[in-house]
C-alpha atoms as a PDB file:
ATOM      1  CA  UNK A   1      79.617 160.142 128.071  1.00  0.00           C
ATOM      2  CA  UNK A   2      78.099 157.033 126.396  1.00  0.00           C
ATOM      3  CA  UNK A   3      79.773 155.077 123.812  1.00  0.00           C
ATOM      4  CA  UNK A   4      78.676 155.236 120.515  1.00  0.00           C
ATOM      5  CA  UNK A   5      77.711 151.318 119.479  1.00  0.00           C
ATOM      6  CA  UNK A   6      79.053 150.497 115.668  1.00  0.00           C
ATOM      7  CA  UNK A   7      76.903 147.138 114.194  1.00  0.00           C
ATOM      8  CA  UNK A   8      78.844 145.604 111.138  1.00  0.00           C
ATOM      9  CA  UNK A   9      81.014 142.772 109.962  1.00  0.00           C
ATOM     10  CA  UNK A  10      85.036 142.765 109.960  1.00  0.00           C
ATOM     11  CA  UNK A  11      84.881 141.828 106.190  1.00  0.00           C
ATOM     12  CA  UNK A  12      82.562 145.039 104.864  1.00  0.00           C
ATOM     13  CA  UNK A  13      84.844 148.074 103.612  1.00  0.00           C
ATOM     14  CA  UNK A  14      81.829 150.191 104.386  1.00  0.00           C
ATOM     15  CA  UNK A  15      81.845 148.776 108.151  1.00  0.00           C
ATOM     16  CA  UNK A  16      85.607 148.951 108.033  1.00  0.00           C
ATOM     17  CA  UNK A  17      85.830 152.484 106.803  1.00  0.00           C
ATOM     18  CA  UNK A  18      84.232 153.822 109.853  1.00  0.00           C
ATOM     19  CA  UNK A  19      86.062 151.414 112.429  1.00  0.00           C
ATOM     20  CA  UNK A  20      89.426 153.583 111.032  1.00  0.00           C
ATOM     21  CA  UNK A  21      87.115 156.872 111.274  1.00  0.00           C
ATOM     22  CA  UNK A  22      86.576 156.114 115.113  1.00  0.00           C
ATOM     23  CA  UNK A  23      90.198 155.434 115.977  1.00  0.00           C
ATOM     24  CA  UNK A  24      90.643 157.888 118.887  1.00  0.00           C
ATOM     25  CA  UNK A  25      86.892 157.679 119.879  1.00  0.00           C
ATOM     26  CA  UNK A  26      85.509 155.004 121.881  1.00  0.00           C
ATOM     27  CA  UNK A  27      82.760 152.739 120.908  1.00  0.00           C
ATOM     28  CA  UNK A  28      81.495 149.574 120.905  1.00  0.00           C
ATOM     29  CA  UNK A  29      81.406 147.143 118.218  1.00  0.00           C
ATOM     30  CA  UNK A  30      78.858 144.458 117.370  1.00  0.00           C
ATOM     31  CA  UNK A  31      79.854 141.473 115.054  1.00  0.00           C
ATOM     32  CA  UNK A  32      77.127 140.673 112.725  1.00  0.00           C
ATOM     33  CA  UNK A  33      76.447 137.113 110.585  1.00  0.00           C
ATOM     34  CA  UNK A  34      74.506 139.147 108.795  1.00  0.00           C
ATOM     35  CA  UNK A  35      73.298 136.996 106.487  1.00  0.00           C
ATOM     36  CA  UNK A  36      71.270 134.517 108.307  1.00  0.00           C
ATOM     37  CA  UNK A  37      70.550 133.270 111.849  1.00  0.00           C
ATOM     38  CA  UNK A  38      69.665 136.241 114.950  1.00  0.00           C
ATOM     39  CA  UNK A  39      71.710 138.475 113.403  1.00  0.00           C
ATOM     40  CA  UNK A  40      69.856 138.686 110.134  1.00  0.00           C
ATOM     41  CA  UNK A  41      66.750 138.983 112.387  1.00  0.00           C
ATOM     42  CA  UNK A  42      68.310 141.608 114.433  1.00  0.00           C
ATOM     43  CA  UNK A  43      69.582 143.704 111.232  1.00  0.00           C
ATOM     44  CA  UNK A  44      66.467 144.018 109.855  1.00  0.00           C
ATOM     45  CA  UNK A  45      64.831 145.663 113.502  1.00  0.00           C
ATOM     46  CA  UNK A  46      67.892 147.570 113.617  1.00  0.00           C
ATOM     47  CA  UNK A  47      67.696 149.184 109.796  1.00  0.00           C
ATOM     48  CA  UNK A  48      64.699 148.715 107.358  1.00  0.00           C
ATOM     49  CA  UNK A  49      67.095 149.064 104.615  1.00  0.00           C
ATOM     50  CA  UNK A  50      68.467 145.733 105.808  1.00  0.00           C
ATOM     51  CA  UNK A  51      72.609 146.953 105.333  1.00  0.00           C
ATOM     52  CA  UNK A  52      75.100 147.425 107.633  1.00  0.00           C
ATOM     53  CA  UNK A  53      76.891 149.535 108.681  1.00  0.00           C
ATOM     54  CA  UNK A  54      74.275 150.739 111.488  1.00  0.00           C
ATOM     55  CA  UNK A  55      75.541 153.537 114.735  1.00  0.00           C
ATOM     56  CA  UNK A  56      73.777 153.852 117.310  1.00  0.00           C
ATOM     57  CA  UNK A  57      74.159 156.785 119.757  1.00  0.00           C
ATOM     58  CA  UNK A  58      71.844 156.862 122.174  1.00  0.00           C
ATOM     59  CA  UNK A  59      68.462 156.098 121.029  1.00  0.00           C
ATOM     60  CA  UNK A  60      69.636 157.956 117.489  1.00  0.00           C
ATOM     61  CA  UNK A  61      70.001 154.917 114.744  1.00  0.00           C
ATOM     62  CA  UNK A  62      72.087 156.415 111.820  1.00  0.00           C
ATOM     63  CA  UNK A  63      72.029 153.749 109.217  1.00  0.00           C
ATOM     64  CA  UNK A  64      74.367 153.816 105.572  1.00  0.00           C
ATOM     65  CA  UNK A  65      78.230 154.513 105.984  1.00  0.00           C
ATOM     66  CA  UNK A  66      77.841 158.097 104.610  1.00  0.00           C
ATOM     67  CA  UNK A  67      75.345 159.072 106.586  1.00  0.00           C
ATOM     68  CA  UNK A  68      77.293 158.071 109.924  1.00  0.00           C
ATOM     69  CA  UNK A  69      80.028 159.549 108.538  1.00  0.00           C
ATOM     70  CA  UNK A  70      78.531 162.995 107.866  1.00  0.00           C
ATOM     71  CA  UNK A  71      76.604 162.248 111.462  1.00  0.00           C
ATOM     72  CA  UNK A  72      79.539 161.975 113.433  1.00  0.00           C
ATOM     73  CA  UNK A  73      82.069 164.888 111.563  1.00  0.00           C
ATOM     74  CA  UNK A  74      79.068 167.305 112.328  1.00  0.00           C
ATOM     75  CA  UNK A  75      79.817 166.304 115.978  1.00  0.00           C
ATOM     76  CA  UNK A  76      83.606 165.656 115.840  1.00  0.00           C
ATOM     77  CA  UNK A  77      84.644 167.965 112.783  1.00  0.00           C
ATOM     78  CA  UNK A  78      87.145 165.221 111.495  1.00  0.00           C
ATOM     79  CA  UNK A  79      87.019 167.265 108.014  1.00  0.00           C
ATOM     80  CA  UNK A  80      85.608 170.141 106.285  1.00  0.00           C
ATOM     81  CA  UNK A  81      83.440 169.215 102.383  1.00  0.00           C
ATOM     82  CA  UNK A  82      83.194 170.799 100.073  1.00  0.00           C
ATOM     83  CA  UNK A  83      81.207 170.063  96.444  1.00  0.00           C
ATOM     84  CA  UNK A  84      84.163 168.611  94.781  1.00  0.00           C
ATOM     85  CA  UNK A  85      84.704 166.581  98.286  1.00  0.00           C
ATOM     86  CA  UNK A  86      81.590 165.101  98.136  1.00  0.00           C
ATOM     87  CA  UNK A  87      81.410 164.612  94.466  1.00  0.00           C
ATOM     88  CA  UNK A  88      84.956 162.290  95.209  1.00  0.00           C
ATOM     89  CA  UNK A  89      83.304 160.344  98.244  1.00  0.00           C
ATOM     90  CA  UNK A  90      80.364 160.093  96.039  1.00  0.00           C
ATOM     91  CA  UNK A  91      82.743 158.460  93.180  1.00  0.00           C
ATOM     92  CA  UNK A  92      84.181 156.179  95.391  1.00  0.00           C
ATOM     93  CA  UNK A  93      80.719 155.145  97.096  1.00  0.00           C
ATOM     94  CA  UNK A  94      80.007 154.262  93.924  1.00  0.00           C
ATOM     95  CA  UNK A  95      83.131 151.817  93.033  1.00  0.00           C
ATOM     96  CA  UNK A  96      82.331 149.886  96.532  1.00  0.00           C
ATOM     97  CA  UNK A  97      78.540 149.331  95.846  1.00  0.00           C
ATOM     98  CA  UNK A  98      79.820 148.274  92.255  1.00  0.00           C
ATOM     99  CA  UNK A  99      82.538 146.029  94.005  1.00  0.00           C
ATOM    100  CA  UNK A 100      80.044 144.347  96.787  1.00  0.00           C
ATOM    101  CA  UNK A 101      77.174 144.102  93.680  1.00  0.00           C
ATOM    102  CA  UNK A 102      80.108 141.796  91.712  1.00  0.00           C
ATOM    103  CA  UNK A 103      80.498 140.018  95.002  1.00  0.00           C
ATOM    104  CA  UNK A 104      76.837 138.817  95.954  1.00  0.00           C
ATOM    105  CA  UNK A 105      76.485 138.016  92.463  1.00  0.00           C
ATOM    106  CA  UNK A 106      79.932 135.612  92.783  1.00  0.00           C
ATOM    107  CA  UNK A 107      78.137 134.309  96.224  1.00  0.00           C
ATOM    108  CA  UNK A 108      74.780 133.819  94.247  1.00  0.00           C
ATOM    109  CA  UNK A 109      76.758 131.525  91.953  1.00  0.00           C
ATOM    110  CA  UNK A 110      76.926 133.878  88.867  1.00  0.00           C
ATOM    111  CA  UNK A 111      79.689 133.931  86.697  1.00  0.00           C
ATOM    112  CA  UNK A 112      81.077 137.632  87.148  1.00  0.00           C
ATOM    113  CA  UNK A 113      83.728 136.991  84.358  1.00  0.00           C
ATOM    114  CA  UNK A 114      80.622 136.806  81.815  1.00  0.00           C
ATOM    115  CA  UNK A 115      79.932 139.353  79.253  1.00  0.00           C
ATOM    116  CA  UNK A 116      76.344 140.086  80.418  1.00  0.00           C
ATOM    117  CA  UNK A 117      75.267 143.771  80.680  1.00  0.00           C
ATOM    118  CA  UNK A 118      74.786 144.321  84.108  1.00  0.00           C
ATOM    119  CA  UNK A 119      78.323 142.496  85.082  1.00  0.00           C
ATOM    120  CA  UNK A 120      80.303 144.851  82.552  1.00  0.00           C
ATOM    121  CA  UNK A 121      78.146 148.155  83.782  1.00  0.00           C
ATOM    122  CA  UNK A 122      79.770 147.061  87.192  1.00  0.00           C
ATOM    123  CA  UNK A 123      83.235 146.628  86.468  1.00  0.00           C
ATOM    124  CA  UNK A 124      83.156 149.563  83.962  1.00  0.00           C
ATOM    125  CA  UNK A 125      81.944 151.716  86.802  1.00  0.00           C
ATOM    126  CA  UNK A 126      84.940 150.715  88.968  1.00  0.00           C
ATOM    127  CA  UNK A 127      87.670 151.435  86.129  1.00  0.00           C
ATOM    128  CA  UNK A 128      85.694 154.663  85.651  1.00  0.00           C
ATOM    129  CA  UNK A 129      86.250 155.641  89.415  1.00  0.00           C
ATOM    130  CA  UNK A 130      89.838 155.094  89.178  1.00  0.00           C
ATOM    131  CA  UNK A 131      90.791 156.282  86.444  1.00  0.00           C
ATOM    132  CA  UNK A 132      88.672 160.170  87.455  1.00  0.00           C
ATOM    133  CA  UNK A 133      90.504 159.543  90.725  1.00  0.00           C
ATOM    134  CA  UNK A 134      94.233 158.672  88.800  1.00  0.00           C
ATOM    135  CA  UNK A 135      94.988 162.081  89.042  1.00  0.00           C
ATOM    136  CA  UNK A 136      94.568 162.628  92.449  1.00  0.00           C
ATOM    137  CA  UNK A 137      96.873 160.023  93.613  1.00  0.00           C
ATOM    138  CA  UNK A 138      99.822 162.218  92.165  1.00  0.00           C
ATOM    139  CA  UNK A 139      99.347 165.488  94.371  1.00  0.00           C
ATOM    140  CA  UNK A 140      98.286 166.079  97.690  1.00  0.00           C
ATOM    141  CA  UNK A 141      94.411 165.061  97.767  1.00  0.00           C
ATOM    142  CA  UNK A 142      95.573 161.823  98.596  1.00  0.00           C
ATOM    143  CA  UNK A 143      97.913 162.149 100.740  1.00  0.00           C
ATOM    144  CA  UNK A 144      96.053 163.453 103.895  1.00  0.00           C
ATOM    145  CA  UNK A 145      94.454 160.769 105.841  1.00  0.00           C
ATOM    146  CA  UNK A 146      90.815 161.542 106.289  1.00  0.00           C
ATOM    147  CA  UNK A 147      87.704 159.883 105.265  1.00  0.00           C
ATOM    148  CA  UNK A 148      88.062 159.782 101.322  1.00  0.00           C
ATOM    149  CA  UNK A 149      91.322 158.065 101.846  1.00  0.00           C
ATOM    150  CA  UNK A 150      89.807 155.793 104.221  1.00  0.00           C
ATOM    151  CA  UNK A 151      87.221 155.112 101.862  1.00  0.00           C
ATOM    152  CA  UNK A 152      89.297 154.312  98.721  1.00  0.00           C
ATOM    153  CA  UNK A 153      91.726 152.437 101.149  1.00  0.00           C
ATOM    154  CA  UNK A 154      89.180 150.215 102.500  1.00  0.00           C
ATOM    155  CA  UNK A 155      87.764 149.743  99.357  1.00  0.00           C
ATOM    156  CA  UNK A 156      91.149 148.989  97.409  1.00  0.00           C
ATOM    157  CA  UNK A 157      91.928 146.674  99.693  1.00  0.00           C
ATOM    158  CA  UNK A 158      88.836 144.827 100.380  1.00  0.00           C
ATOM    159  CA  UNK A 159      88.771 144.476  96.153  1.00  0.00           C
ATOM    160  CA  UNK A 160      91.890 142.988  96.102  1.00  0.00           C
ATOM    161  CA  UNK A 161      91.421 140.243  98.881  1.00  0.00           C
ATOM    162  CA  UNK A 162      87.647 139.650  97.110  1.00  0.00           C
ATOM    163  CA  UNK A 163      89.090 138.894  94.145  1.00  0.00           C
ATOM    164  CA  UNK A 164      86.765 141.539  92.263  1.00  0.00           C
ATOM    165  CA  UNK A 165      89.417 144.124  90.770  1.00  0.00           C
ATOM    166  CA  UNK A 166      93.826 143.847  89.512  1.00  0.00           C
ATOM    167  CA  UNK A 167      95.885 146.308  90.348  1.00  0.00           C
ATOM    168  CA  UNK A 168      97.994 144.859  87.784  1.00  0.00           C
ATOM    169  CA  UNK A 169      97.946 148.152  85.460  1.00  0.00           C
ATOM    170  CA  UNK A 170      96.971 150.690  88.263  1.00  0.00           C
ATOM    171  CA  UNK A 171     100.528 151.125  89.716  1.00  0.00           C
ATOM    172  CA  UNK A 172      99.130 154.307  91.327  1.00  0.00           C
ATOM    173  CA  UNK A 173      96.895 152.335  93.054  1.00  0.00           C
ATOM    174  CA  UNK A 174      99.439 149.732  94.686  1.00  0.00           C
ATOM    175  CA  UNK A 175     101.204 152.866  95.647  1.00  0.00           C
ATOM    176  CA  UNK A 176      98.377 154.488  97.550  1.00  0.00           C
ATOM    177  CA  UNK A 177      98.010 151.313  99.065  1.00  0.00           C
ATOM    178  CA  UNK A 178     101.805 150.796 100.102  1.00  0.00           C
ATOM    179  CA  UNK A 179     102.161 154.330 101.586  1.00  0.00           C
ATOM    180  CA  UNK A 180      99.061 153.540 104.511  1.00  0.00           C
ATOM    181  CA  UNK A 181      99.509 150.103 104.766  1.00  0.00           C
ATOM    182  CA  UNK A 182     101.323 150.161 108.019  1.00  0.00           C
ATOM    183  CA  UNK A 183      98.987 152.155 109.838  1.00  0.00           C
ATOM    184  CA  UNK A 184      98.272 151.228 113.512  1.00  0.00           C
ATOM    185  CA  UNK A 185      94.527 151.354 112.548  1.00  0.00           C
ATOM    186  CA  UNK A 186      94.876 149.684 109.302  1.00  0.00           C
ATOM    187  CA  UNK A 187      96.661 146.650 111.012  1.00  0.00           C
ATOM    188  CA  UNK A 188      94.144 146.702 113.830  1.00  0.00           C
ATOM    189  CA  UNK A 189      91.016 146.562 111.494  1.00  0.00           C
ATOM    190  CA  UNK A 190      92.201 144.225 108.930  1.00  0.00           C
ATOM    191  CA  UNK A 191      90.123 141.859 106.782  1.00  0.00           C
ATOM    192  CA  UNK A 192      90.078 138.293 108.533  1.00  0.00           C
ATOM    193  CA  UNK A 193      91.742 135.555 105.950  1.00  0.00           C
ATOM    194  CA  UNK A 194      89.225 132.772 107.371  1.00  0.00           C
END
């Protein structure tokens, strides 16, 4: 059996997210600069839409984290979705393309603490997200570990050490966070502080 080969970076939640979804399968992964030199070269052959992450399996290329997700739990049936499940993995898709948005703006030397339209959408989008998702931290939805936790883990986290969100007046949130923070896998995969 051939080992499924994961391109991304250590720092992308989206990259990261699927790193924890492979625990217990193997694979290979391929650290990407992926914002200039041969790796930015390379990224663009491997997906025209120029975004990590990218699996390949074979000579299949399944580019966006969703899609590799639903690609490989039609093979390995980590989960069963429903509407409402996708509708939640869809909300929190949302809060980490709002979250890396705030961050290549911060990289492009924009002030992200400015009142300007499309900043505010951004940030409103990501206090929207948790607060449709508050209620799910109090009963079980959130406390299996499957992809949406995953997801809002990764992203959670990778907010916090980006500087983009405060869980200052989420206490739900630093919970969620507390209870899966000690995770063989989460440990393993963590964000590099250089």
């Amino acid at each position: 059996m051939m080992n499924y080969e994961l391109y991304g970076s250590k720092t992308s939640p989206f990259v990261r997210r699927i790193r924890i979804l492979l625990e217990n399968i193997p694979y290979d992964f391929k650290e990407m600069n992926i914002f200039e030199g041969q790796d930015a070269i390379d990224l663009n052959k491997l997906n025209p839409i120029n975004q990590i992450p990218v699996l390949l399996d074979g000579d299949k290329k399944i580019w966006d984290s969703r899609q590799i997700f639903n690609y490989l739990n039609a093979l390995h049936r980590f989960q069963n979705m429903d509407w409402e499940d996708e509708n939640n993995l869809t909300a929190i898709d949302g809060a980490m393309n709002a979250g890396v948005t705030l961050l290549m703006l911060k990289r492009s030397g924009i002030n992200i603490n400015e009142p300007y339209l499309f900043i505010t959408r951004q940030r409103e989008r990501i206090d929207s997200v948790l607060d449709f998702l508050s209620p799910y931290f109090k009963n079980q939805a959130l406390k299996e570990w499957n992809f949406h936790t995953i997801s809002l883990y990764c992203f959670l986290d990778w907010a916090i050490f980006r500087e983009i969100i405060s869980l200052e007046h989420r206490p739900e949130c630093v919970a969620f966070l507390e209870q899966y923070k000690n995770k063989k896998i989460i440990e393993l995969t963590q964000i590099p502080k250089v």
